[in-house]
PDB file of N, CA and C in Angstrom:
ATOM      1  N   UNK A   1       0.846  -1.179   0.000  1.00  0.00           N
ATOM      2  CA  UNK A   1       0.000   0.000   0.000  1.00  0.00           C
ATOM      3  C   UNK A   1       0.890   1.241   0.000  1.00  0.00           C
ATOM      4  N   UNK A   2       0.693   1.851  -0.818  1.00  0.00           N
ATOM      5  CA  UNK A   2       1.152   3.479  -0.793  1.00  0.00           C
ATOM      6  C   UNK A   2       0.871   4.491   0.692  1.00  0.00           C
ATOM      7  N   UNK A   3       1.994   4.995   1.044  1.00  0.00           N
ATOM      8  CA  UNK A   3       2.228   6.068   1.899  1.00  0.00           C
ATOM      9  C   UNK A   3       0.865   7.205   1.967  1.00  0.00           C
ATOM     10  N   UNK A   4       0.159   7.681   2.433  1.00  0.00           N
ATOM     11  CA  UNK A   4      -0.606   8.215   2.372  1.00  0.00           C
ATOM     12  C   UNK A   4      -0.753   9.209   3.418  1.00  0.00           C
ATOM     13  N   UNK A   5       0.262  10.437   3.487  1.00  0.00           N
ATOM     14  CA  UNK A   5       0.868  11.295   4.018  1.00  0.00           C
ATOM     15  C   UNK A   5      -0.507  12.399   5.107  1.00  0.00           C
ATOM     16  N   UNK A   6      -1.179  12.271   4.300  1.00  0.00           N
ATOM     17  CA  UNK A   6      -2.418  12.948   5.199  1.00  0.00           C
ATOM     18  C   UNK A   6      -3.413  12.476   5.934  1.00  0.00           C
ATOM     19  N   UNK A   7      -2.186  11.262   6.328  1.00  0.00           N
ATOM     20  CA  UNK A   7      -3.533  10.147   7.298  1.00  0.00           C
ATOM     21  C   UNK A   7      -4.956   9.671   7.147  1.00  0.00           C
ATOM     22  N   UNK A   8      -5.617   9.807   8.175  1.00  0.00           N
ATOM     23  CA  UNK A   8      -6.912   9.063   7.873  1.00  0.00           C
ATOM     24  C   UNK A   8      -7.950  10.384   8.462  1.00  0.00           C
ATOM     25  N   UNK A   9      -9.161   9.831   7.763  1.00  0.00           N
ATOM     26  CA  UNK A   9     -10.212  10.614   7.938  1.00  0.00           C
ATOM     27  C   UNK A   9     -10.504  10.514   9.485  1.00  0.00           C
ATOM     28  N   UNK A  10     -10.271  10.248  10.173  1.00  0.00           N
ATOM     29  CA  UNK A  10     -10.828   9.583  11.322  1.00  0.00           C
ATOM     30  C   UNK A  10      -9.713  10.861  12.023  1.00  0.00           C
ATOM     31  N   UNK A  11      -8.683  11.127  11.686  1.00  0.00           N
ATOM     32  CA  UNK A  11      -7.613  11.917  12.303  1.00  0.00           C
ATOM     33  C   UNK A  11      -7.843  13.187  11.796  1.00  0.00           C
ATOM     34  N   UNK A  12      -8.793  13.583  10.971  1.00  0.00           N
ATOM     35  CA  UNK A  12      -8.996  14.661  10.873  1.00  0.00           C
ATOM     36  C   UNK A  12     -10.625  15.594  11.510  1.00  0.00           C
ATOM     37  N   UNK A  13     -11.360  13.764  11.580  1.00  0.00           N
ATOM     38  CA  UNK A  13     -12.391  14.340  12.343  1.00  0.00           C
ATOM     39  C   UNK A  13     -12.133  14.301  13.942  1.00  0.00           C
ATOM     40  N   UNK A  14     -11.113  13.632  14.418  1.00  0.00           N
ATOM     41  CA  UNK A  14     -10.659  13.393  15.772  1.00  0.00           C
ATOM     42  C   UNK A  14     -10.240  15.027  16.374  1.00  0.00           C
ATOM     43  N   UNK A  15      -9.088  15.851  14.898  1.00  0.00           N
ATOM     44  CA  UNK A  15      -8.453  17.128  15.135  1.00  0.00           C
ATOM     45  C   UNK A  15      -9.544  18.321  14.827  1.00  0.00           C
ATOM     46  N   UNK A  16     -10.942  18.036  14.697  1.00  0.00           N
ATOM     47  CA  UNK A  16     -11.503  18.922  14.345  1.00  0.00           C
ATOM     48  C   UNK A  16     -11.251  19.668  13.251  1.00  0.00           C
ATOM     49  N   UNK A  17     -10.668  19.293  12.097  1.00  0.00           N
ATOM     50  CA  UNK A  17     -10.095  20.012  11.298  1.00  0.00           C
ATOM     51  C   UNK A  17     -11.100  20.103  10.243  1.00  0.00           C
ATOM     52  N   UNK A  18     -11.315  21.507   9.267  1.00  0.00           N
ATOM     53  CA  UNK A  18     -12.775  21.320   8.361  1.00  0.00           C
ATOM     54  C   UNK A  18     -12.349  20.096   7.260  1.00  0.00           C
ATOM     55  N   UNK A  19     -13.452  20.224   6.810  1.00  0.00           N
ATOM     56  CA  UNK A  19     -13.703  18.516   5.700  1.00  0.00           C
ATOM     57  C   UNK A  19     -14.323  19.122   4.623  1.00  0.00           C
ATOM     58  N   UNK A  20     -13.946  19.137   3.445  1.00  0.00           N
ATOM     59  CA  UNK A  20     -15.110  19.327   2.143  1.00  0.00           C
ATOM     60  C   UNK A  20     -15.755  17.721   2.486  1.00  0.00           C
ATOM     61  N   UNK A  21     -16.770  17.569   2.820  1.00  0.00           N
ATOM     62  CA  UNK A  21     -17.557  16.711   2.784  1.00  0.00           C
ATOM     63  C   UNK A  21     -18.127  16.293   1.520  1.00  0.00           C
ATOM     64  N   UNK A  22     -18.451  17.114   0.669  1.00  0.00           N
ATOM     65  CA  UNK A  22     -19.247  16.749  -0.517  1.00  0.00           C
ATOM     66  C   UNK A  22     -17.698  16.413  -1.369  1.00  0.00           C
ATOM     67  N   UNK A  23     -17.291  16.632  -1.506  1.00  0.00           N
ATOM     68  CA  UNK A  23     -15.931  16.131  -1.986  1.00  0.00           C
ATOM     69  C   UNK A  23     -15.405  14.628  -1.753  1.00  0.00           C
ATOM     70  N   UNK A  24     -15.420  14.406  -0.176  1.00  0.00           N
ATOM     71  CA  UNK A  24     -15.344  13.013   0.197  1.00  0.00           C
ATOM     72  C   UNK A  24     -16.028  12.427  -0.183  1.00  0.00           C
ATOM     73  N   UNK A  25     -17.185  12.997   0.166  1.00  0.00           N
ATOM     74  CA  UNK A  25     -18.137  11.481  -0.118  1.00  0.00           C
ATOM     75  C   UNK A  25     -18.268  11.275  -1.498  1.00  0.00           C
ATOM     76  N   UNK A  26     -17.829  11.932  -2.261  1.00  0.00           N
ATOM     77  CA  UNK A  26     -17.885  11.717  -4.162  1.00  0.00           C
ATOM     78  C   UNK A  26     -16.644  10.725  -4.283  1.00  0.00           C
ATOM     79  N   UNK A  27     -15.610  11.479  -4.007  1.00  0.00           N
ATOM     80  CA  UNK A  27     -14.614   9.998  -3.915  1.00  0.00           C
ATOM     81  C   UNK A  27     -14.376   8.807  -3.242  1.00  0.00           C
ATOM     82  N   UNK A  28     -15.204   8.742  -2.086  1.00  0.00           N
ATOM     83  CA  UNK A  28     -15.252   7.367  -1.022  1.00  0.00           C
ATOM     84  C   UNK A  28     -16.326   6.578  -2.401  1.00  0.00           C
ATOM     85  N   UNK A  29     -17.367   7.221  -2.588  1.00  0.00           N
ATOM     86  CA  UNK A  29     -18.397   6.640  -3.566  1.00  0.00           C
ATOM     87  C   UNK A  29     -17.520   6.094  -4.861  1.00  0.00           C
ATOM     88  N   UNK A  30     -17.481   6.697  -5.698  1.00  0.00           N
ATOM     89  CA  UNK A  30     -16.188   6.438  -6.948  1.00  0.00           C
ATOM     90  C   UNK A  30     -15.176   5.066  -6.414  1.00  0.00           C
ATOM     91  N   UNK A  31     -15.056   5.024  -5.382  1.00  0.00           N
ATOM     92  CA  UNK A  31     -13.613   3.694  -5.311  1.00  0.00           C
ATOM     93  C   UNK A  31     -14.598   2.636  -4.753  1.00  0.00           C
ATOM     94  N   UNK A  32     -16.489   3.122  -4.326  1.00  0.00           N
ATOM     95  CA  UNK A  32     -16.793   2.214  -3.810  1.00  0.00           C
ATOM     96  C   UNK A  32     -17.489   1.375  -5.279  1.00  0.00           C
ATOM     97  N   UNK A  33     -17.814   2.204  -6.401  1.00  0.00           N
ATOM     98  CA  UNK A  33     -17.915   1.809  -7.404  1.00  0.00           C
ATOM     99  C   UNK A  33     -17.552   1.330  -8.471  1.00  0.00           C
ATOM    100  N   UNK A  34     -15.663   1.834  -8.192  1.00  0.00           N
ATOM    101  CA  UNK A  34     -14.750   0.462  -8.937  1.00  0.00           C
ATOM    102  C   UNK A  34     -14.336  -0.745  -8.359  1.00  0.00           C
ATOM    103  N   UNK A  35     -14.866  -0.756  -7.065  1.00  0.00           N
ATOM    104  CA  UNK A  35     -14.670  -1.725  -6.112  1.00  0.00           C
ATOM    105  C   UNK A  35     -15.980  -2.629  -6.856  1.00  0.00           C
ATOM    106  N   UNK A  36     -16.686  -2.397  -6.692  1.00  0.00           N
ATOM    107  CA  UNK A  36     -18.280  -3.050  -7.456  1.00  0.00           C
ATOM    108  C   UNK A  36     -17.579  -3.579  -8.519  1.00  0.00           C
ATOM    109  N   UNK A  37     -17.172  -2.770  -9.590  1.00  0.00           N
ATOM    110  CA  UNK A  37     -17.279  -3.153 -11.485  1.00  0.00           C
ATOM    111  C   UNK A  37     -16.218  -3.912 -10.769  1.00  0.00           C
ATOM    112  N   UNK A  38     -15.214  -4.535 -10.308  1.00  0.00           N
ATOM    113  CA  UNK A  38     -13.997  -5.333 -10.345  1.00  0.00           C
ATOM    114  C   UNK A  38     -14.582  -6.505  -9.275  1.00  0.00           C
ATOM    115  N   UNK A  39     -15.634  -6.225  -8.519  1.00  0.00           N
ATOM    116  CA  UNK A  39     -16.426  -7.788  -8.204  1.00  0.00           C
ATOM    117  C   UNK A  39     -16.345  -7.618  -6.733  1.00  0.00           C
ATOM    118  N   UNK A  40     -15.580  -6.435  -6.312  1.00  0.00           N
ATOM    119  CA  UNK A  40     -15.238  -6.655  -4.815  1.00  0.00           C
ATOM    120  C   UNK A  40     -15.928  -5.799  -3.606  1.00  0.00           C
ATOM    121  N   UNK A  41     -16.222  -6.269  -2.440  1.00  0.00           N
ATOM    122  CA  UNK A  41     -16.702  -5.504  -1.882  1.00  0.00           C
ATOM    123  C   UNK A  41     -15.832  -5.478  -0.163  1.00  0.00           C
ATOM    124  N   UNK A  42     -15.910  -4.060  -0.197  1.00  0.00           N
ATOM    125  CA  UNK A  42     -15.001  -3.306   0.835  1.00  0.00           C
ATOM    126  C   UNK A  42     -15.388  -3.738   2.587  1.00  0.00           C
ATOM    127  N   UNK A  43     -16.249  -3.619   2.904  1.00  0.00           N
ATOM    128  CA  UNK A  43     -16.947  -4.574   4.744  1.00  0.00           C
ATOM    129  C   UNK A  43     -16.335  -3.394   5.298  1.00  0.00           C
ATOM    130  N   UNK A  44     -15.678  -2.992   5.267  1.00  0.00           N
ATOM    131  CA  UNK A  44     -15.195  -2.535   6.545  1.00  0.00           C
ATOM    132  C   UNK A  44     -15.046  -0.883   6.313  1.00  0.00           C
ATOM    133  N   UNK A  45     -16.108  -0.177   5.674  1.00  0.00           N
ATOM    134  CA  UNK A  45     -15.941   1.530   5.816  1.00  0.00           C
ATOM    135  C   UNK A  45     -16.063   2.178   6.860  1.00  0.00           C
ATOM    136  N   UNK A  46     -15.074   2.290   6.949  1.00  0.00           N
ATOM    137  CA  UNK A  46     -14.959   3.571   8.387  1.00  0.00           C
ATOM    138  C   UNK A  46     -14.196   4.801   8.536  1.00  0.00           C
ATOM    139  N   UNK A  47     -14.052   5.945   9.228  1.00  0.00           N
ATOM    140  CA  UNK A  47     -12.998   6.845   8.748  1.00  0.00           C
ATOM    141  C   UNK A  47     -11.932   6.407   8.750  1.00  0.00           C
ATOM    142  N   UNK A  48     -11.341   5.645   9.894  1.00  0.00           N
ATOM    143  CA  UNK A  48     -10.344   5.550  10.233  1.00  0.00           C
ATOM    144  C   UNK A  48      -9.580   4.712   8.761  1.00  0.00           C
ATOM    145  N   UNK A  49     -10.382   4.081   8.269  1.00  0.00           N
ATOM    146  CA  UNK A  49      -9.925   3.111   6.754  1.00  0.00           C
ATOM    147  C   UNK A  49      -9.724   4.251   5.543  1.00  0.00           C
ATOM    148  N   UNK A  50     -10.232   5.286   5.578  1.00  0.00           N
ATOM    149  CA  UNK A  50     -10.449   6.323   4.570  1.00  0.00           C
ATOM    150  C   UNK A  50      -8.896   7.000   5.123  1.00  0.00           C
ATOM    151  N   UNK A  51      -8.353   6.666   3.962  1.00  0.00           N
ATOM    152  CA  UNK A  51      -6.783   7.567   3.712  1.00  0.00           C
ATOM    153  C   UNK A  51      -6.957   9.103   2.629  1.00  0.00           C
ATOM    154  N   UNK A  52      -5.973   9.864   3.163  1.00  0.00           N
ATOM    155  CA  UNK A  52      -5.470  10.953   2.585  1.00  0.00           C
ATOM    156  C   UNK A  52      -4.066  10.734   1.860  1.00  0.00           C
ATOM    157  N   UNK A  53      -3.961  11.020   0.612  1.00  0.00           N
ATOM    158  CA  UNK A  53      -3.336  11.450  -0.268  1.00  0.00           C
ATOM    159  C   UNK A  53      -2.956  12.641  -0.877  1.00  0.00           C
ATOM    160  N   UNK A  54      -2.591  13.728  -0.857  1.00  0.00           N
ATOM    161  CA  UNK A  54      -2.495  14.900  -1.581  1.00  0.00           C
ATOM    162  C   UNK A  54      -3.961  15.605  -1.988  1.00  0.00           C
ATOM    163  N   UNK A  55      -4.735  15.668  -0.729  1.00  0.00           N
ATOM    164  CA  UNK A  55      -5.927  15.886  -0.993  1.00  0.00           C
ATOM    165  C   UNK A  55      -7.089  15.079  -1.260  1.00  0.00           C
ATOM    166  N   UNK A  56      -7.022  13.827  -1.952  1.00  0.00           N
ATOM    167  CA  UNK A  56      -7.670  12.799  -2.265  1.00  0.00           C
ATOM    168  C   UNK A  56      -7.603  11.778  -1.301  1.00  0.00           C
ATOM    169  N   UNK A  57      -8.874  11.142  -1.092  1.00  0.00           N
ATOM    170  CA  UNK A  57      -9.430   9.967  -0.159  1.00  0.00           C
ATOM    171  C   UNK A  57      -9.468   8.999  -1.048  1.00  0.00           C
ATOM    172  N   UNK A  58      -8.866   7.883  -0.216  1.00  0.00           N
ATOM    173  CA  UNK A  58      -8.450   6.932  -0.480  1.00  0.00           C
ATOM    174  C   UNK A  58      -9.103   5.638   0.708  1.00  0.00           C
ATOM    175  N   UNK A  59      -9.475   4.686  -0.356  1.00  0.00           N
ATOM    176  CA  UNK A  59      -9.866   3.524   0.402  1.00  0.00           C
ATOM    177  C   UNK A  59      -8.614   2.415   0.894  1.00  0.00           C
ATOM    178  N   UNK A  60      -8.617   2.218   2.074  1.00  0.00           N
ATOM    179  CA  UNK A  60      -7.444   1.342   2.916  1.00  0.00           C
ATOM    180  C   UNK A  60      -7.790   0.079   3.738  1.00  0.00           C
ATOM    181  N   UNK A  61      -7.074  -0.583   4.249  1.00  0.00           N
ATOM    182  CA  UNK A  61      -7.487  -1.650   5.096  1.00  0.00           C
ATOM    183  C   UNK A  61      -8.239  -2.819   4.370  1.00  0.00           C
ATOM    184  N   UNK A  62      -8.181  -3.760   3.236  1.00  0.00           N
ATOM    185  CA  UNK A  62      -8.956  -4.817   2.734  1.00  0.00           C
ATOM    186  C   UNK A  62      -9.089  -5.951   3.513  1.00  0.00           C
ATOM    187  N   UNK A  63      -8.727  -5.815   4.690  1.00  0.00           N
ATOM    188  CA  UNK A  63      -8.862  -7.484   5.694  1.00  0.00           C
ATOM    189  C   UNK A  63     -10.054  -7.778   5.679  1.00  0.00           C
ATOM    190  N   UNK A  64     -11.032  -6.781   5.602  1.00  0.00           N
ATOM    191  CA  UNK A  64     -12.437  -8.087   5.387  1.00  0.00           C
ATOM    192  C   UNK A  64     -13.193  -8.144   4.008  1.00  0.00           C
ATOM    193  N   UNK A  65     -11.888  -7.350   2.539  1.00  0.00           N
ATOM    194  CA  UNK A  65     -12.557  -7.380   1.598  1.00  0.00           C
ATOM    195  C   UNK A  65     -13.179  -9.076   1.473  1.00  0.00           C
ATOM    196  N   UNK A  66     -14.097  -8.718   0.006  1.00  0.00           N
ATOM    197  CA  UNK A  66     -14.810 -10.123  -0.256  1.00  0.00           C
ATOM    198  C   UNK A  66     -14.675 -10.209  -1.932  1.00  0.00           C
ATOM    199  N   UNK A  67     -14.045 -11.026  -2.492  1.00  0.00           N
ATOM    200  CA  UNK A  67     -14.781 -11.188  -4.050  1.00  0.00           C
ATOM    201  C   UNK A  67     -16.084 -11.496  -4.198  1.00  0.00           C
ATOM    202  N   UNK A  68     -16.909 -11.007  -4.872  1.00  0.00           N
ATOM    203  CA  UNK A  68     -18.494 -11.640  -5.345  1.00  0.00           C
ATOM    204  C   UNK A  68     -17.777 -12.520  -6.978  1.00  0.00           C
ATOM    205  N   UNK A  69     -18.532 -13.350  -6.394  1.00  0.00           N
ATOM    206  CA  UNK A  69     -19.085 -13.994  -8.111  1.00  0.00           C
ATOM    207  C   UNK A  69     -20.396 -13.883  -8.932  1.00  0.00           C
ATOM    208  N   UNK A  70     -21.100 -13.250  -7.608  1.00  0.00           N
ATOM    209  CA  UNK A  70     -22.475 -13.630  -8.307  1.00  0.00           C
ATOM    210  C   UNK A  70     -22.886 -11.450  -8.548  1.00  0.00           C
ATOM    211  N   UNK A  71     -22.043 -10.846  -8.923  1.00  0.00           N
ATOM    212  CA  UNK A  71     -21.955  -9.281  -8.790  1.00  0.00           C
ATOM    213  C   UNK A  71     -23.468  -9.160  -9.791  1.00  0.00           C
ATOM    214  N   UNK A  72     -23.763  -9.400 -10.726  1.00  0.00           N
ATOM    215  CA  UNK A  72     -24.857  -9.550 -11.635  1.00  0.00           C
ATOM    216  C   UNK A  72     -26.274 -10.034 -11.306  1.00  0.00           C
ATOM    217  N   UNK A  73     -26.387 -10.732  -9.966  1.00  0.00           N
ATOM    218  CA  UNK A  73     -27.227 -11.274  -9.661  1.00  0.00           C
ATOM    219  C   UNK A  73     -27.882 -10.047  -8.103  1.00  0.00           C
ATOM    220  N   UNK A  74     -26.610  -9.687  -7.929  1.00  0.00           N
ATOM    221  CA  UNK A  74     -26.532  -8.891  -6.507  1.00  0.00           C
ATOM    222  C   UNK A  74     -27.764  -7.280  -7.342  1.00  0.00           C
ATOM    223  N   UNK A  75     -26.870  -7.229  -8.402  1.00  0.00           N
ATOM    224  CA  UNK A  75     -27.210  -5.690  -8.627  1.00  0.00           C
ATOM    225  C   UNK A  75     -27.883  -5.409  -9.313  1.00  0.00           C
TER     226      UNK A  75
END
């Protein structure tokens, strides 16, 4: 996993620090939707899993990802 210098969401709502919110949640959504088209699903969203990158949120922690096989049947 890549370095992800601006920690976790969880450390920024811990520091009180402001959040574009509508921003996050467009990109938590977006990785939760290439997570979908590639079959997989994430279990475990939480801030503390939501990484910072150079501004960009980033999904972290896959220990309880899951492959689907049946993604077509689900959706």
């Amino acid at each position: 996993m890549e370095y992800c210098e601006g920690g976790s969401l969880q450390n920024l709502i811990d520091a009180k620090i402001s959040i574009d919110w509508p921003h996050a949640a467009y990109q938590i959504g977006a990785a939760c939707q290439y997570l979908a088209s590639s079959k997989v699903i994430h279990r475990d969203i939480k801030p503390a899993n939501v990484l910072i990158k150079g501004g960009k949120f980033k999904l972290g922690d896959f220990g309880f990802a899951y492959e689907l096989n049946f993604i077509d049947e689900v959706i």
